[in-house]
N, C-alpha and C. Protein backbone atom coordinates (compact mmCIF):
# COMPACT_ATOMS: atom_id res chain seq x y z
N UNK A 1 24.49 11.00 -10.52
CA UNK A 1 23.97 9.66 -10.22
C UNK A 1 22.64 9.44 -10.92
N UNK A 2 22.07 8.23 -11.03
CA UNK A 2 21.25 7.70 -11.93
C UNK A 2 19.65 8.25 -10.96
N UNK A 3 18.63 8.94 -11.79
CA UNK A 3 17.25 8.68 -10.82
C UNK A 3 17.11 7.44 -10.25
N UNK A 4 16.23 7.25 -9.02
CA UNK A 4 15.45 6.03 -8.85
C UNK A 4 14.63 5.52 -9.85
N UNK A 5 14.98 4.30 -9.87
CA UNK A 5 13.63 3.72 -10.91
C UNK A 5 12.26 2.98 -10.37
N UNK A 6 11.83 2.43 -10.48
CA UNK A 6 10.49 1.47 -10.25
C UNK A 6 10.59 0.61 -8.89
N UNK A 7 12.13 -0.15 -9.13
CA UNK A 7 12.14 -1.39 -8.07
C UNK A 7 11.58 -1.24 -6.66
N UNK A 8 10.93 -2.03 -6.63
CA UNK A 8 10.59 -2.31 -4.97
C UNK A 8 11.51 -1.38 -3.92
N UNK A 9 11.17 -0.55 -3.31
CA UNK A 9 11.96 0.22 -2.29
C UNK A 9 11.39 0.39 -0.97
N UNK A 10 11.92 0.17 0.04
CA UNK A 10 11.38 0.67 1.77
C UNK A 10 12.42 1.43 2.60
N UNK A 11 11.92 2.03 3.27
CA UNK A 11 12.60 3.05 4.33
C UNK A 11 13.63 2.27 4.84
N UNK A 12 14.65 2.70 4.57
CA UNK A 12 16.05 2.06 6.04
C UNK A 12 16.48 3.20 6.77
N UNK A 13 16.29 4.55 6.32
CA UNK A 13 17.22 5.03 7.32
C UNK A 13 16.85 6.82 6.80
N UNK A 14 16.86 7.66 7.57
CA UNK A 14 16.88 9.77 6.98
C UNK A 14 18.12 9.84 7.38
N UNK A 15 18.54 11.01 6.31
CA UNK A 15 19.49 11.64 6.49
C UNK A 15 19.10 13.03 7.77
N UNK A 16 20.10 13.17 8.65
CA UNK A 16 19.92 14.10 9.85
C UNK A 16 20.65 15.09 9.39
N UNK A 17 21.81 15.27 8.96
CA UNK A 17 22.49 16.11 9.09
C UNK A 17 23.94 15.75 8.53
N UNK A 18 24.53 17.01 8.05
CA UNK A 18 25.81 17.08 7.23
C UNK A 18 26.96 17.06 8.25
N UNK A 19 28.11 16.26 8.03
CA UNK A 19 28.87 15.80 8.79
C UNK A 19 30.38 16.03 8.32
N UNK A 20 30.96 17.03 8.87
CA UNK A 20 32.60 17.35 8.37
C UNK A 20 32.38 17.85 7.29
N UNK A 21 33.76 18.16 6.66
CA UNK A 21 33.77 19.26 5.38
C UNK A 21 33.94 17.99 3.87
N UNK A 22 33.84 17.22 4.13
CA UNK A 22 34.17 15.86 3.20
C UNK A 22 33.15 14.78 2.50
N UNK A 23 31.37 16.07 3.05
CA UNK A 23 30.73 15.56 1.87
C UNK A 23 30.05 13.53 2.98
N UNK A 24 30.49 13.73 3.61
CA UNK A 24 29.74 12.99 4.98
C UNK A 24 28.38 13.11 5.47
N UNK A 25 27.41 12.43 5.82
CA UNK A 25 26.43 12.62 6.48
C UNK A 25 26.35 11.94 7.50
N UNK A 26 25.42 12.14 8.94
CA UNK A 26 24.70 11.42 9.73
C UNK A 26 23.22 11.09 9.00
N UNK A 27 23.22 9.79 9.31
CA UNK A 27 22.23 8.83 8.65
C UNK A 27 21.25 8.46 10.10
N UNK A 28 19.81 8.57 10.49
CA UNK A 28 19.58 7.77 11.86
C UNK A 28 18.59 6.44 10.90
N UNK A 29 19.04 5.39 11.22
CA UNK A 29 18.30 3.84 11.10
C UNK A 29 17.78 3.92 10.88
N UNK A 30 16.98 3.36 9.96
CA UNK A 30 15.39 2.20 10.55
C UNK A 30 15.18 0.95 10.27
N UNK A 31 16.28 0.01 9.66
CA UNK A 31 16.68 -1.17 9.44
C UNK A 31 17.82 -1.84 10.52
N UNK A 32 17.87 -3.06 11.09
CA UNK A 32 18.59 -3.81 11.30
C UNK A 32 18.63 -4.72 10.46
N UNK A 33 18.74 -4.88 9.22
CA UNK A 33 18.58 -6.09 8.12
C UNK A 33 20.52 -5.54 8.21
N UNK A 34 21.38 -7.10 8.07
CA UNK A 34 22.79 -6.83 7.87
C UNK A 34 22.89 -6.70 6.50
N UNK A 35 23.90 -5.45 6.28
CA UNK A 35 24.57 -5.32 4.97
C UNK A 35 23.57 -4.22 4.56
N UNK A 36 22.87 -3.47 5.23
CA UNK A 36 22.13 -2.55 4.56
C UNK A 36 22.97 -0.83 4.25
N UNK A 37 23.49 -0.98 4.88
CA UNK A 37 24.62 -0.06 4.68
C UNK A 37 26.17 -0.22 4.91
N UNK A 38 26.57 -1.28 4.32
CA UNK A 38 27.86 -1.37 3.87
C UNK A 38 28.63 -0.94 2.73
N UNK A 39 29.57 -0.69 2.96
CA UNK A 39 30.03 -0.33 1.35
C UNK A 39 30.05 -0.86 0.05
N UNK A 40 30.05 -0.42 -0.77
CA UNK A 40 29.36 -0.53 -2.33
C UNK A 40 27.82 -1.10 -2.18
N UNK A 41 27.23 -0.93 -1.26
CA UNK A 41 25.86 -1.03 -1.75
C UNK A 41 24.73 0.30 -2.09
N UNK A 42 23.84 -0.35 -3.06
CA UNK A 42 23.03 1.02 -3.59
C UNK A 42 22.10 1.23 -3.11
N UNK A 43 21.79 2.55 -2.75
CA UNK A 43 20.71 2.92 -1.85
C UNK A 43 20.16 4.16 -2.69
N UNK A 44 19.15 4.34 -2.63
CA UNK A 44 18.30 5.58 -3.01
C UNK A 44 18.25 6.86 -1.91
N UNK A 45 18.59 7.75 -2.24
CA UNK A 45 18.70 8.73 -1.07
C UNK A 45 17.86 9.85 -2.07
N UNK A 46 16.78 10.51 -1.51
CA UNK A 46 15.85 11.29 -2.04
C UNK A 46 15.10 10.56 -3.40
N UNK A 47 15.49 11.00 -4.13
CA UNK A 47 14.99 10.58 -5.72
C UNK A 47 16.34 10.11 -6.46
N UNK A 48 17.06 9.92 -6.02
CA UNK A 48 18.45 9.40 -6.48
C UNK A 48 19.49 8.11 -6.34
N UNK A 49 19.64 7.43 -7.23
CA UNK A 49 20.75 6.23 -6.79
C UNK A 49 21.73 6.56 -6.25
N UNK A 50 22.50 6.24 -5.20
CA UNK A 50 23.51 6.56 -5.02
C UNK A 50 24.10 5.14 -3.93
N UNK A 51 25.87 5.50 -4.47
CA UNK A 51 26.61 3.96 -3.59
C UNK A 51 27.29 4.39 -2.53
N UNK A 52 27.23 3.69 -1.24
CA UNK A 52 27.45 3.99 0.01
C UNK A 52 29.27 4.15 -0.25
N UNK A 53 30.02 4.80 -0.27
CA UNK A 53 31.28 4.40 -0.50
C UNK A 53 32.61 4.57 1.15
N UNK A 54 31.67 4.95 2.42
CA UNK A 54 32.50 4.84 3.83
C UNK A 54 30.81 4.76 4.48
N UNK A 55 31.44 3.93 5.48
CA UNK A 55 30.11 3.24 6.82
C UNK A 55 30.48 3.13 8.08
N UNK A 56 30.71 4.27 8.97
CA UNK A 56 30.69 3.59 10.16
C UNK A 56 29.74 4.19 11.15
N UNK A 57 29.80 3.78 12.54
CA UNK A 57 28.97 3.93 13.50
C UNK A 57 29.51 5.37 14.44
N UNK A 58 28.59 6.25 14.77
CA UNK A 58 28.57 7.43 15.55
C UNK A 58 27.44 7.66 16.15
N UNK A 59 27.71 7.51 17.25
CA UNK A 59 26.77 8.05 18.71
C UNK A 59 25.83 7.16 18.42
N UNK A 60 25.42 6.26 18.37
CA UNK A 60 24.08 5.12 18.34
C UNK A 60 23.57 5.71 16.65
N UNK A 61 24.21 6.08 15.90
CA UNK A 61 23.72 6.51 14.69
C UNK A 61 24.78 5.96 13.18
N UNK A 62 24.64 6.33 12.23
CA UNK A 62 25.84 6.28 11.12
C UNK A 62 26.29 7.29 10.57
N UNK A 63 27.93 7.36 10.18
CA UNK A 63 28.36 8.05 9.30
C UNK A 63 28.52 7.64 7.78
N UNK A 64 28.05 7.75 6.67
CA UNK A 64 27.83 7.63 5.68
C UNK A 64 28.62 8.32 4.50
N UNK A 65 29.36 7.94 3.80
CA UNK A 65 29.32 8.72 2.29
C UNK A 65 28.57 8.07 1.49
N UNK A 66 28.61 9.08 0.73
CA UNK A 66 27.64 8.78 -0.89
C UNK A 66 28.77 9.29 -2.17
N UNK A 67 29.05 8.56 -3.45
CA UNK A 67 29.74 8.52 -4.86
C UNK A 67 28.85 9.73 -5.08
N UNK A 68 29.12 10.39 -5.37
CA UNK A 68 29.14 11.84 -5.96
C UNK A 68 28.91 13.27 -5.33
N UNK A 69 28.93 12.75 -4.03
CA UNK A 69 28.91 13.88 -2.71
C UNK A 69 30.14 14.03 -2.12
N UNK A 70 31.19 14.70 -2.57
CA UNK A 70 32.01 15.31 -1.87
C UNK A 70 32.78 16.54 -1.53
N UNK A 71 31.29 17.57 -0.68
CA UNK A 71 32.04 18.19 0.05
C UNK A 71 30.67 18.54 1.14
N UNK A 72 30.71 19.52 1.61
CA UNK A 72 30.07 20.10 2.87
C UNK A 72 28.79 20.06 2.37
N UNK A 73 28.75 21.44 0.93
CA UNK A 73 27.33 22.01 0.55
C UNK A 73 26.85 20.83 -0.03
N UNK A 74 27.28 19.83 -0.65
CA UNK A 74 26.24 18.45 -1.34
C UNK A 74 26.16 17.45 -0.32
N UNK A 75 26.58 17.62 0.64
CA UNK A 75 26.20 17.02 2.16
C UNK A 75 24.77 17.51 2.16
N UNK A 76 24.66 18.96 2.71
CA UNK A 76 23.60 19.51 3.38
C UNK A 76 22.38 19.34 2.44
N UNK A 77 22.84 19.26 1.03
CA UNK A 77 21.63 19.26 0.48
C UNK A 77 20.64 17.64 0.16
N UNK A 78 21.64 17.02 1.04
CA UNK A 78 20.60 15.60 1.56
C UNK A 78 20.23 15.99 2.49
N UNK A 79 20.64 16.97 3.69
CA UNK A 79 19.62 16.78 5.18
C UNK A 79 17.82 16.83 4.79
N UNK A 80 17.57 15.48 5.50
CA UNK A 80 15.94 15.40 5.71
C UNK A 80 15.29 14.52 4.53
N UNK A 81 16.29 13.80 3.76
CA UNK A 81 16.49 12.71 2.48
C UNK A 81 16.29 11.39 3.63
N UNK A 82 15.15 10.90 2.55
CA UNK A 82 14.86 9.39 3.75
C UNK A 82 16.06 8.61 2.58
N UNK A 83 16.25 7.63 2.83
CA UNK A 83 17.17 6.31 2.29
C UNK A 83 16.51 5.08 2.77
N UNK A 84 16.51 4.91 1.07
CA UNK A 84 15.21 3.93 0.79
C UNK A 84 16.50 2.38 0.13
N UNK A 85 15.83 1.45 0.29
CA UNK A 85 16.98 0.26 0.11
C UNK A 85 15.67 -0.87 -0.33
N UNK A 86 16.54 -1.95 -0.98
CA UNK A 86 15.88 -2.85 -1.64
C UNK A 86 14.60 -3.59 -0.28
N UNK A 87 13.53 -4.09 -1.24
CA UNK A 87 12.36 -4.49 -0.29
C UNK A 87 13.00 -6.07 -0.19
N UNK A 88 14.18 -6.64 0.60
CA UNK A 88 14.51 -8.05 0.50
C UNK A 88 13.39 -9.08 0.99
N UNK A 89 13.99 -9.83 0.79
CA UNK A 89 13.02 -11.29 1.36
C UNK A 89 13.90 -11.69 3.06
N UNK A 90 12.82 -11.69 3.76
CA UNK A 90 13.32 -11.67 5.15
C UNK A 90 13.22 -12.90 5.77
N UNK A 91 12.32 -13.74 5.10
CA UNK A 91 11.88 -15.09 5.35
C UNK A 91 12.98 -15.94 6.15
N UNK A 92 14.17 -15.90 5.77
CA UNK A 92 15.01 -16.65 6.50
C UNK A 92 15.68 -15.49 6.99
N UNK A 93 15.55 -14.57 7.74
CA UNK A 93 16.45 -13.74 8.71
C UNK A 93 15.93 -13.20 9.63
N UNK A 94 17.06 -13.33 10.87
CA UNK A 94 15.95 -12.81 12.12
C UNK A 94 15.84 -11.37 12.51
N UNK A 95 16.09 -10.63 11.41
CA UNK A 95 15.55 -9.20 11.19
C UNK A 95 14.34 -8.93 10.61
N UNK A 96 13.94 -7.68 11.50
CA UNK A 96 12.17 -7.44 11.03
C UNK A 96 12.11 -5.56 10.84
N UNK A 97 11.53 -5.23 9.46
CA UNK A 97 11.03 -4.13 9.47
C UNK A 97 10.10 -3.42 10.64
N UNK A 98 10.52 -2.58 10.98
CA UNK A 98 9.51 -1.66 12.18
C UNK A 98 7.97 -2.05 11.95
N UNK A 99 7.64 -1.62 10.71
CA UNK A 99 6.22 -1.65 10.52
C UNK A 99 5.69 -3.63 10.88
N UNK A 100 6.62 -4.13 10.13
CA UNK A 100 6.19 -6.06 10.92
C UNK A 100 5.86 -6.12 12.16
N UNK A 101 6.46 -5.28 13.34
CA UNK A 101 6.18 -5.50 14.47
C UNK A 101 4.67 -5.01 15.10
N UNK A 102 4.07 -4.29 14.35
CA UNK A 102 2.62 -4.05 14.27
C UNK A 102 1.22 -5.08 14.44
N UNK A 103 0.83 -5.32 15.34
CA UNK A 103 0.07 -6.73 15.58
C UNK A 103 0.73 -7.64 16.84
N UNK A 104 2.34 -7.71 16.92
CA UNK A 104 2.71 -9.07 17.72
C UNK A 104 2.38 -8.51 18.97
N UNK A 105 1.63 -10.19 19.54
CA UNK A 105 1.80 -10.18 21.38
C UNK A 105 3.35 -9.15 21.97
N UNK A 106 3.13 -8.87 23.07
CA UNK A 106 4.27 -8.49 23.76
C UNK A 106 4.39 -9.21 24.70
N UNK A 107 5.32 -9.23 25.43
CA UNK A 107 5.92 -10.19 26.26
C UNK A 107 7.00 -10.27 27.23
N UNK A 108 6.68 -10.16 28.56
CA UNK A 108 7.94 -9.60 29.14
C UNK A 108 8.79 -10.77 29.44
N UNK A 109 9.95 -10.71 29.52
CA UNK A 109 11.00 -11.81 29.97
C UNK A 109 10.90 -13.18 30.77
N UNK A 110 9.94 -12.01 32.15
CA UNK A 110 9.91 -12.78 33.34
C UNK A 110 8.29 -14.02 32.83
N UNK A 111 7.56 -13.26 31.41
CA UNK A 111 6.69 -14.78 31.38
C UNK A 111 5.01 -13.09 31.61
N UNK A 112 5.50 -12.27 32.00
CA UNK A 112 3.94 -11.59 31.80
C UNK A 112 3.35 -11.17 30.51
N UNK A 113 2.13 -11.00 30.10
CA UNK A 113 1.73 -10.65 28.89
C UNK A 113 1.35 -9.13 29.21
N UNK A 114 1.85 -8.02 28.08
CA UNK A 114 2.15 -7.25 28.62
C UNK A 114 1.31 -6.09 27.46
N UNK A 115 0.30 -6.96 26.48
CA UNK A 115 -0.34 -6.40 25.17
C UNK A 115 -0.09 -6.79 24.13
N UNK A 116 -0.15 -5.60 22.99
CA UNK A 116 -0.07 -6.53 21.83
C UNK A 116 0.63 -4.56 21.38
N UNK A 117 1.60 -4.96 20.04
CA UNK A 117 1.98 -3.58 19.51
C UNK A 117 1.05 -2.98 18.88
N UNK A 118 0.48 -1.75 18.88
CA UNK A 118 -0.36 -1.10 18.66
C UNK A 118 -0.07 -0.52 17.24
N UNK A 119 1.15 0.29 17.13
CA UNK A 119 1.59 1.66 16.54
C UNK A 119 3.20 1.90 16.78
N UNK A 120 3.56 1.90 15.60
CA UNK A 120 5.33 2.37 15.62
C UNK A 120 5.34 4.48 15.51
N UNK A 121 5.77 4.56 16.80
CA UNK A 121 5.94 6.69 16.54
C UNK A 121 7.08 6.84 16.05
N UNK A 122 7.41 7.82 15.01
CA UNK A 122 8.91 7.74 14.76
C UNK A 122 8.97 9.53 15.25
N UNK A 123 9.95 9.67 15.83
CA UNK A 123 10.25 10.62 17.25
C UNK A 123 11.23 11.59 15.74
N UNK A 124 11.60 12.84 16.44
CA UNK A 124 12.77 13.58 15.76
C UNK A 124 14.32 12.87 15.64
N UNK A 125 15.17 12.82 14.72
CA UNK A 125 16.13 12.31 14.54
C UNK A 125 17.31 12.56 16.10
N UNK A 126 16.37 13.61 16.28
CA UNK A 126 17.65 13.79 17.61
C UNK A 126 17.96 13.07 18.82
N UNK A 127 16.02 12.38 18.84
CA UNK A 127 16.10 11.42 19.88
C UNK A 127 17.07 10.11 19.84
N UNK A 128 17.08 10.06 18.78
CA UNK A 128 17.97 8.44 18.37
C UNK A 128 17.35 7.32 18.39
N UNK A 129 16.02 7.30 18.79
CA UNK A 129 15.67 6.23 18.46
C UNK A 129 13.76 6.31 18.17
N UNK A 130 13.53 5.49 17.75
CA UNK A 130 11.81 5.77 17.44
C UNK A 130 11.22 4.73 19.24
N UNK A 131 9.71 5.22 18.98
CA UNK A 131 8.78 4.07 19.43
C UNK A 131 7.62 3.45 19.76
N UNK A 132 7.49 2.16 20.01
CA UNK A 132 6.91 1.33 20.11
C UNK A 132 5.49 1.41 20.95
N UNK A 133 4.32 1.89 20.28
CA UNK A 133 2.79 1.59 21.07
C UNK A 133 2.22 0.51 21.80
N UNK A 134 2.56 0.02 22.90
CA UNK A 134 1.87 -1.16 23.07
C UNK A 134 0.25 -1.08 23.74
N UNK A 135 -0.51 -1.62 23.42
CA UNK A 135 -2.09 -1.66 23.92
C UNK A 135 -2.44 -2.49 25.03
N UNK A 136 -2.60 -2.16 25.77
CA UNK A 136 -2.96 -3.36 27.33
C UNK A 136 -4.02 -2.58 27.86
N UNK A 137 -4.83 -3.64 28.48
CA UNK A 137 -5.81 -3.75 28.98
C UNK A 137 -6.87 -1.98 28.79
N UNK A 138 -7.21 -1.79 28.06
CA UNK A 138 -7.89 -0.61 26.85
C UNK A 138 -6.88 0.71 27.48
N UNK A 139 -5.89 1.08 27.64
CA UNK A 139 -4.76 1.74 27.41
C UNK A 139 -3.65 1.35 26.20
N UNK A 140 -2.65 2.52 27.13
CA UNK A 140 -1.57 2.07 26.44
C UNK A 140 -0.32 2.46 27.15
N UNK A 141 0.69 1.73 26.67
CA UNK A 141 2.18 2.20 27.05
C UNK A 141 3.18 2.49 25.65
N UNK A 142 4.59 3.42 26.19
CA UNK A 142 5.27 3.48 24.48
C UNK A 142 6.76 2.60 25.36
N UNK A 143 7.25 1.87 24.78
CA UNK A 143 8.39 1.39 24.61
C UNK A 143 9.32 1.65 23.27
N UNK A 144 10.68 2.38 24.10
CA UNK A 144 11.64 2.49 23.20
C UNK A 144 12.17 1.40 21.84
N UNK A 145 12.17 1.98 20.84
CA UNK A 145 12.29 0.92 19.78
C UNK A 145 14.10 0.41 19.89
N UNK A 146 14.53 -0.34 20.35
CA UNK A 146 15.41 -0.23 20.52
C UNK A 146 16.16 -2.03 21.33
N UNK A 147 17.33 -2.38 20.12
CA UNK A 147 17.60 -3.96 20.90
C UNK A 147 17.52 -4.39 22.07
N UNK A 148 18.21 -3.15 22.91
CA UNK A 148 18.35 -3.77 24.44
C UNK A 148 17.34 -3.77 25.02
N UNK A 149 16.14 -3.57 24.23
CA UNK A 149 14.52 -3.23 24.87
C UNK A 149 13.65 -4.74 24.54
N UNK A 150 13.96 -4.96 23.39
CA UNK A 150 12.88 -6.10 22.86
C UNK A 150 13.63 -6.68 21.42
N UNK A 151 13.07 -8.22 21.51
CA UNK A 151 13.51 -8.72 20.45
C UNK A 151 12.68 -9.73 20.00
N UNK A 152 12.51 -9.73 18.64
CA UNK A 152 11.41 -10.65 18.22
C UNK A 152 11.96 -12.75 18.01
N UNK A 153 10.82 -13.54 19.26
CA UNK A 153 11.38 -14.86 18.91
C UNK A 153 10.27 -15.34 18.43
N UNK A 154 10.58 -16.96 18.33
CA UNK A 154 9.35 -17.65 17.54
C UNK A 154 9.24 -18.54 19.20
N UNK A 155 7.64 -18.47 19.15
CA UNK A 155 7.24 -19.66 19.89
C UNK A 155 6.48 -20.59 19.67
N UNK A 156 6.46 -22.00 20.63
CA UNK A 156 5.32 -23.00 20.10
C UNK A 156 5.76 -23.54 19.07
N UNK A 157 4.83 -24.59 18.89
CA UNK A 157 5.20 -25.17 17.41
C UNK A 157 5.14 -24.82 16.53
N UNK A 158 4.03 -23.62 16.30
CA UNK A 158 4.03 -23.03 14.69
C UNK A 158 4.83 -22.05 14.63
N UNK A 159 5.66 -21.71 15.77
CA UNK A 159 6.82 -21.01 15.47
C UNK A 159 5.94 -19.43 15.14
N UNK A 160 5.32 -19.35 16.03
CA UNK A 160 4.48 -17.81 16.18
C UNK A 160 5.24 -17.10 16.59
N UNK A 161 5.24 -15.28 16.11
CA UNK A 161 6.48 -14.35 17.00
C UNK A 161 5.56 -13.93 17.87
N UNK A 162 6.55 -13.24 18.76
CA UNK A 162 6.18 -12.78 20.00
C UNK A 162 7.36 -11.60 19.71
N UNK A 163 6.85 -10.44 20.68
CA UNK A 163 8.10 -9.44 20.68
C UNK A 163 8.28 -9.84 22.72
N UNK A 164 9.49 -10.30 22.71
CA UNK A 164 10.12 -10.28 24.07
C UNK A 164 10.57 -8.93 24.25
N UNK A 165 10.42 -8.37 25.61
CA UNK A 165 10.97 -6.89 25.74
C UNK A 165 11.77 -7.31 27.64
N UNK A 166 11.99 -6.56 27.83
CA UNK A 166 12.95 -6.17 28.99
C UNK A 166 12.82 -4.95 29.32
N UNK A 167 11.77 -3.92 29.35
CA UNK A 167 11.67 -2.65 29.23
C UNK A 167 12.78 -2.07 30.78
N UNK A 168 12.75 -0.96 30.14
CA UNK A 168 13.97 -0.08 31.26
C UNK A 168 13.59 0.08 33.17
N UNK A 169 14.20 -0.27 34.15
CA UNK A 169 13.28 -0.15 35.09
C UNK A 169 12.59 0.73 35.45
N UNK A 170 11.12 0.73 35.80
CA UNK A 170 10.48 1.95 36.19
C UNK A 170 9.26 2.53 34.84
N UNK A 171 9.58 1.64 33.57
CA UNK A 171 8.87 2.13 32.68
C UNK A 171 7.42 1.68 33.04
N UNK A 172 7.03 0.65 33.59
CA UNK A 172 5.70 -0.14 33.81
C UNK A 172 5.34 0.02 35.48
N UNK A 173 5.67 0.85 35.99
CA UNK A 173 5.79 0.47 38.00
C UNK A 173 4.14 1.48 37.74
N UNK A 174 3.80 2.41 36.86
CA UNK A 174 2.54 2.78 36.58
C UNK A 174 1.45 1.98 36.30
N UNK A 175 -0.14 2.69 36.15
CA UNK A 175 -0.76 2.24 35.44
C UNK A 175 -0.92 2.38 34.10
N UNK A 176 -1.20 1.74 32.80
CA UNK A 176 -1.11 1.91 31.47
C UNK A 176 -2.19 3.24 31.52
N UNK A 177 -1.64 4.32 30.59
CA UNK A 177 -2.61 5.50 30.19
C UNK A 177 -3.52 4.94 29.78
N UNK A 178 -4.84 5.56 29.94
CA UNK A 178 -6.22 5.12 29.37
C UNK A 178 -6.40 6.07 28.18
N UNK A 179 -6.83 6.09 27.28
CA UNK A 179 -7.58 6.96 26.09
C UNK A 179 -8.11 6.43 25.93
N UNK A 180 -9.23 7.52 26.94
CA UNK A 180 -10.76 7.37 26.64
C UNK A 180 -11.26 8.39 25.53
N UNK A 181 -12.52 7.59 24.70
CA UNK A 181 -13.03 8.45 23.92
C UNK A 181 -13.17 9.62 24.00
N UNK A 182 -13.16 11.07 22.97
CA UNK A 182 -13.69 12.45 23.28
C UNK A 182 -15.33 11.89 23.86
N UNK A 183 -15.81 12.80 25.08
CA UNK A 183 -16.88 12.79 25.42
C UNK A 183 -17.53 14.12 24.13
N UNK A 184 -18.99 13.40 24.10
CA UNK A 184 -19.60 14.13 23.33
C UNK A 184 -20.05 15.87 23.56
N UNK A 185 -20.59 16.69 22.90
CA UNK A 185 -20.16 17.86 23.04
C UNK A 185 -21.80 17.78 23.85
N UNK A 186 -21.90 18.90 24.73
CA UNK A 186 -23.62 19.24 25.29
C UNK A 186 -24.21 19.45 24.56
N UNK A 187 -25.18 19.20 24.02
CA UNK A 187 -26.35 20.35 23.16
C UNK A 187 -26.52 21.61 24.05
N UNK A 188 -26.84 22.32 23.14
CA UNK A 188 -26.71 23.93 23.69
C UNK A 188 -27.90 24.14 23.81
N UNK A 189 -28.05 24.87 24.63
CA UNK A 189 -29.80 24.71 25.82
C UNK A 189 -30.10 25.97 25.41
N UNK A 190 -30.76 26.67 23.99
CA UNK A 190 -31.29 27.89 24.12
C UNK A 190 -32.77 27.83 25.01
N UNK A 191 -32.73 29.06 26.22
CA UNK A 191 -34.28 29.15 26.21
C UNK A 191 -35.48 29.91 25.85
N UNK A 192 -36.77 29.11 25.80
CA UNK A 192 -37.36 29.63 24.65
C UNK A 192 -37.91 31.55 24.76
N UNK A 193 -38.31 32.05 23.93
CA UNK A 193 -37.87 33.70 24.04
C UNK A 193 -39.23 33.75 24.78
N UNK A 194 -39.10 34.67 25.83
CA UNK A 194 -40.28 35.41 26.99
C UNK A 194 -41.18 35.44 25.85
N UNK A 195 -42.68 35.91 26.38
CA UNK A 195 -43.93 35.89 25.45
C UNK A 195 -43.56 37.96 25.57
N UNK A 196 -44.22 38.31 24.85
CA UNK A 196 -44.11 39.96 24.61
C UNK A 196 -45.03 40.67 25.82
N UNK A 197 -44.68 41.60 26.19
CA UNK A 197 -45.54 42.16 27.43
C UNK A 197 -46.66 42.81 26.79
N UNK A 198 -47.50 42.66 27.39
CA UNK A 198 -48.72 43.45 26.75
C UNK A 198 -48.83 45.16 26.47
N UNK A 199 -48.90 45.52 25.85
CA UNK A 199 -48.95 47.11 25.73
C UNK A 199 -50.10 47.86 26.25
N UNK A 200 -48.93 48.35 27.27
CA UNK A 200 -51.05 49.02 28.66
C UNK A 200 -50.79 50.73 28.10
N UNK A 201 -51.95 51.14 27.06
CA UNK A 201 -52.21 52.55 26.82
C UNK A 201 -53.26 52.79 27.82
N UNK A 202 -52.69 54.00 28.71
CA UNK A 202 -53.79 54.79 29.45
C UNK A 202 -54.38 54.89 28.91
N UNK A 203 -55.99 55.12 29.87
CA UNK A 203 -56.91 56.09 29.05
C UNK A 203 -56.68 57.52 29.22
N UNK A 204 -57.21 57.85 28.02
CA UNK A 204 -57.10 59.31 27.48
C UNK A 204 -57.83 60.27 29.21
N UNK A 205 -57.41 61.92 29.45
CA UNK A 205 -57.16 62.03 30.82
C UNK A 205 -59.31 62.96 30.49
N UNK A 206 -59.97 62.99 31.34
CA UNK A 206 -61.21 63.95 30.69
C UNK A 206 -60.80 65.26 30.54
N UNK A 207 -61.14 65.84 29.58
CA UNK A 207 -60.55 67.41 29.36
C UNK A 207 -61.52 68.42 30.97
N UNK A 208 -60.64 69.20 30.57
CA UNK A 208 -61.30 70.22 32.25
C UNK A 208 -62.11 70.88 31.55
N UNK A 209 -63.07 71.01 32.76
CA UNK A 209 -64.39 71.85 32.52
C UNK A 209 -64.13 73.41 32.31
N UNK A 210 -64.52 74.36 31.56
CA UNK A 210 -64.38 75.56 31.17
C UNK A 210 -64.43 76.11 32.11
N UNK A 211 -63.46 77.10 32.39
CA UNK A 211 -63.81 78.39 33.33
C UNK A 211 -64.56 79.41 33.46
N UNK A 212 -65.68 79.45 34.41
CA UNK A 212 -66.62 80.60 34.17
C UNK A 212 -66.21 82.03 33.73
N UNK A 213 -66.92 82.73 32.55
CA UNK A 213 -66.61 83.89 32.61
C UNK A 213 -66.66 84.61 33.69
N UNK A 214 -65.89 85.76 33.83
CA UNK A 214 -65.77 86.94 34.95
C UNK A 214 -66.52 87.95 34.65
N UNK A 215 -67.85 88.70 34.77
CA UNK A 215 -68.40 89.90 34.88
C UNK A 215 -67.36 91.31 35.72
């Protein structure tokens, strides 16, 4: 297959792991843009062009081939290959890159304001899904990145987003974690060194008086 070249490229999705003896992979997301992995489209997987040629869905994840990978060992030697896909124009679609959601209000269903997104964590492939930092009131909370969790609408007239969420029950019945600053370190209290003891020399003892001679 052809190197990558120059064009505009962004993250859609890592390869996890080699899948059956047929040159298959598990792929985990990071795009909901449609058609990003359908067949015959070109995707960059490591440093390489390559065309999606089978797509379907497994365990909240994808099964994938790739045109010139077919068998087990050229499977494995994508595990941990991000798959990179064209940087489209999103302007008219109501799909949003992970990193877009960085900045929007949050918003719960019932009408509470619930912060603003802080920080996208992207977790180990095993979890299945990444997530979401939100910042409230100088804490924070993480919400699962994930549809049935939140979805981005427009409100108002200027058609501002908001991320609407529905978080899982029980995720908010807490208070938001605080991170508070490292407190600063003590200064270290040497104290100052004793003064030297004075050096007490006896006096010298008087020598003894001579013993009379004996006749």
């Amino acid at each position: 297959m052809e190197p990558a070249g120059d064009a505009a490229t962004v993250l859609i999705g890592r390869v996890v792991k080699a899948h059956g003896i047929r040159g298959e992979v598990v792929v985990h997301p990071l795009s909901d843009v449609p058609g990003r992995f359908d067949v015959g489209t070109e995707v960059v997987v490591g440093d390489t062009r390559r065309v999606i040629t089978a797509s379907r869905p497994h365990q909240g994840r994808l099964l994938l081939a790739f045109e010139g990978v077919a068998d087990r060992n050229a499977a494995e030697r994508l595990r941990g290959r991000e798959v990179l896909g064209p940087d489209v124009d999103l302007e008219d679609s109501d799909a949003y890159y992970a990193h877009e959601l960085v900045g929007l209000p949050v918003r719960h269903v019932d009408g509470r304001d619930l912060g603003e997104v802080s920080a996208l964590i992207e977790l180990p492939e095993a979890a299945g899904y990444d997530l979401l930092e939100i910042a409230r009131d100088g804490g924070s909370w993480l919400l699962p990145a994930a549809e049935e969790f939140a979805e981005v609408v427009e409100e108002g007239d200027d058609g501002a987003l908001v991320l609407l969420v529905e978080p899982p029950d029980g995720l908010l019945d807490g208070e938001p974690e605080v991170v508070l600053p490292d407190a600063p370190d003590e200064p270290e209290v040497v104290p100052p060194d004793a003064p030297d003891a004075p050096e007490v020399v006896p006096p010298d003892a008087p020598d003894a008086p001579d013993a009379p001679e004996q006749g």
